[in-house]
Protein backbone atom coordinates (compact mmCIF):
# COMPACT_ATOMS: atom_id res chain seq x y z
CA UNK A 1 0.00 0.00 0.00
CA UNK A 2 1.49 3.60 -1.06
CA UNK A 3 0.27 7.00 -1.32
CA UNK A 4 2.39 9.24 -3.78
CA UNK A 5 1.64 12.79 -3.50
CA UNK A 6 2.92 16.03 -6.08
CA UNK A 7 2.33 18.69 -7.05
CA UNK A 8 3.68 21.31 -4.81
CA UNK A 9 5.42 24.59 -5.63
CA UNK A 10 5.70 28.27 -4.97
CA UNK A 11 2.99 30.14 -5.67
CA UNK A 12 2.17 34.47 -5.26
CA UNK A 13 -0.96 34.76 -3.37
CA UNK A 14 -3.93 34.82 -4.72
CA UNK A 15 -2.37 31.57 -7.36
CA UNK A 16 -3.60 28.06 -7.72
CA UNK A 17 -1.78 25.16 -6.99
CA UNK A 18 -3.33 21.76 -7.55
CA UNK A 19 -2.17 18.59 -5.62
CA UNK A 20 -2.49 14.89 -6.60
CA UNK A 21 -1.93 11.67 -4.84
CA UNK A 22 -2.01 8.30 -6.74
CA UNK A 23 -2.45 5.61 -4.13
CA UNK A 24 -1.57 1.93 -4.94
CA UNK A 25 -2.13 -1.67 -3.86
CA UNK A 26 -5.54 -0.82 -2.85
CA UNK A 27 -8.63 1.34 -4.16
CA UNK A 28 -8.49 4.07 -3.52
CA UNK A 29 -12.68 4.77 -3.32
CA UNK A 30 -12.66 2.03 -0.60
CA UNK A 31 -11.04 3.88 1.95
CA UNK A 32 -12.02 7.30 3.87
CA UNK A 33 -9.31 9.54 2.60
CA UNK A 34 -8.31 13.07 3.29
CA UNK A 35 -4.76 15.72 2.86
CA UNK A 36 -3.35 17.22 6.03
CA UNK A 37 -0.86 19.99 5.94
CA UNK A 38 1.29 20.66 9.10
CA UNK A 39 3.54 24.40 8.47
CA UNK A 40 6.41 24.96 10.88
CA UNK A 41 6.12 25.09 14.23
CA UNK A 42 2.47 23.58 13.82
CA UNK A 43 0.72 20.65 14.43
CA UNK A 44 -0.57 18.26 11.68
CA UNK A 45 -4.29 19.21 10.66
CA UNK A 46 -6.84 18.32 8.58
CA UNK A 47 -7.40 20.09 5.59
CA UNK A 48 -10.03 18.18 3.66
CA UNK A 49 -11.75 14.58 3.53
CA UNK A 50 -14.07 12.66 1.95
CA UNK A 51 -15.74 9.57 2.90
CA UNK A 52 -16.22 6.25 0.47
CA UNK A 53 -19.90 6.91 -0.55
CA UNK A 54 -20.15 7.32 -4.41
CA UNK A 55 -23.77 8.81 -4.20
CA UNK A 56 -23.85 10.69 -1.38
CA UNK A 57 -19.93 11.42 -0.82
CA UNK A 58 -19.19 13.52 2.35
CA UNK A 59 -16.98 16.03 2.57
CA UNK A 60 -15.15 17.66 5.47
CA UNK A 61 -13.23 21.37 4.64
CA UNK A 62 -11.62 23.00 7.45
CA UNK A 63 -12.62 26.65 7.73
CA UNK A 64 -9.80 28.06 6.31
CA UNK A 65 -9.89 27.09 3.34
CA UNK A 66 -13.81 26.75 2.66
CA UNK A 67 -14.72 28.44 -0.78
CA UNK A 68 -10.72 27.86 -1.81
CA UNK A 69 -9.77 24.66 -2.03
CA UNK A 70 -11.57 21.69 -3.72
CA UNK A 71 -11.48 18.01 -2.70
CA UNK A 72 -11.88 15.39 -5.72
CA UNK A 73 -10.93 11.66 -6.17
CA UNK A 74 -10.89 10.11 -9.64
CA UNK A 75 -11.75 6.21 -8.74
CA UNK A 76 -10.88 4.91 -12.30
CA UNK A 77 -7.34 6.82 -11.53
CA UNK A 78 -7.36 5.60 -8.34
CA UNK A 79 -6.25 9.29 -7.39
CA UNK A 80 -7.10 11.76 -5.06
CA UNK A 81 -6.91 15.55 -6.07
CA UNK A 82 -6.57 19.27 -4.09
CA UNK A 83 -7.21 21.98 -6.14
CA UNK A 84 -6.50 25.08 -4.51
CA UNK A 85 -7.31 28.68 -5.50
CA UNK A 86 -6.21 31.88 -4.04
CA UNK A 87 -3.35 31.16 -1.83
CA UNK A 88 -2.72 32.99 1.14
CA UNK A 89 0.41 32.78 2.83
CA UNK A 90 -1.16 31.11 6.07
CA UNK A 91 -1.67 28.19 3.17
CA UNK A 92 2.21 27.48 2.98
CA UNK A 93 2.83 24.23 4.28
CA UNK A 94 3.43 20.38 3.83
CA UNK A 95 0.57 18.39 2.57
CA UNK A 96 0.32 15.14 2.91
CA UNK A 97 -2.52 12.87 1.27
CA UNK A 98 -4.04 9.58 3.62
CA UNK A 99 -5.71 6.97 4.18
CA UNK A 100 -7.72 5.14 6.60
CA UNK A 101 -8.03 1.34 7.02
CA UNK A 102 -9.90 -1.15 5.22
CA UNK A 103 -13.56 -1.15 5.96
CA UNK A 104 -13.47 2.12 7.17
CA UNK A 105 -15.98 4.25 5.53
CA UNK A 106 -15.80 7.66 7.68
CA UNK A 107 -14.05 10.46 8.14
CA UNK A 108 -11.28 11.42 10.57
CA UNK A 109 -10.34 14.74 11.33
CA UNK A 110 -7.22 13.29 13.43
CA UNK A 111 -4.10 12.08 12.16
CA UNK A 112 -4.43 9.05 14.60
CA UNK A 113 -7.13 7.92 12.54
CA UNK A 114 -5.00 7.48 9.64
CA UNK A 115 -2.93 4.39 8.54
CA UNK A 116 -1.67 4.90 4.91
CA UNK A 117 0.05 8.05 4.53
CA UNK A 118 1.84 9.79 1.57
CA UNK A 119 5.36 11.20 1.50
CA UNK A 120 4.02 15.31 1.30
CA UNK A 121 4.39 17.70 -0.31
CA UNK A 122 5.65 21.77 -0.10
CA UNK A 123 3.35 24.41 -0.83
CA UNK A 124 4.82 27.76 -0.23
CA UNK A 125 2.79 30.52 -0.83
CA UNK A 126 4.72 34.47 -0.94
CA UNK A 127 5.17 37.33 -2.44
């Protein structure tokens, strides 16, 4: 099981970055997945997750970046997407893309809840 995340850079604020994370040996739309960042000095958090219904999928945005940043996950490319639009500099940080464990259909907002977890990462966002 591996979670390979890009698509980091330096952005001005007020750009768009869009991150990607291709997980293999598993499916990706069977597992509760989400992307943390953590910037220096901080803690880990939660930026965005989704849950493994196709119909009715779930979605969890932390305030922040409601309105900004876009969670998406393309099953048939077993990849999960961030697209994020106007960058502030509060945004700059390591992302990192995860997973939870089989049969787990929720959401986490804690990284304890987490098993599968991709390499990050940088998004630095200045002027």
């Amino acid at each position: 099981v591996q979670l390979q995340a890009s698509g980091g850079g330096s952005v001005q604020p007020g750009g768009s970055l869009r991150l990607s994370c291709v997980a293999s040996g598993f499916t990706l739309g069977d597992y509760a997945v989400a992307w943390f960042r953590q910037a220096p000095g901080k803690e880990r958090e939660a930026v965005s997750c989704i849950d493994t219904s196709d119909e009715t999928p779930y979605y969890y945005y932390t305030e922040s970046v409601k309105g900004r940043f876009t969670l998406s996950r393309d099953n048939a490319k077993n990849t999960l997407y961030l697209q994020m639009n106007n960058l502030e500099p509060e945004d700059t940080a390591v992302y990192y893309c995860a997973g939870r464990g089989p049969s787990i259909t929720v959401i986490s907002r804690s990284t304890r809840g987490y098993t599968y977890w991709g390499q990050g990462t940088l998004v630095t966002v200045s002027s």
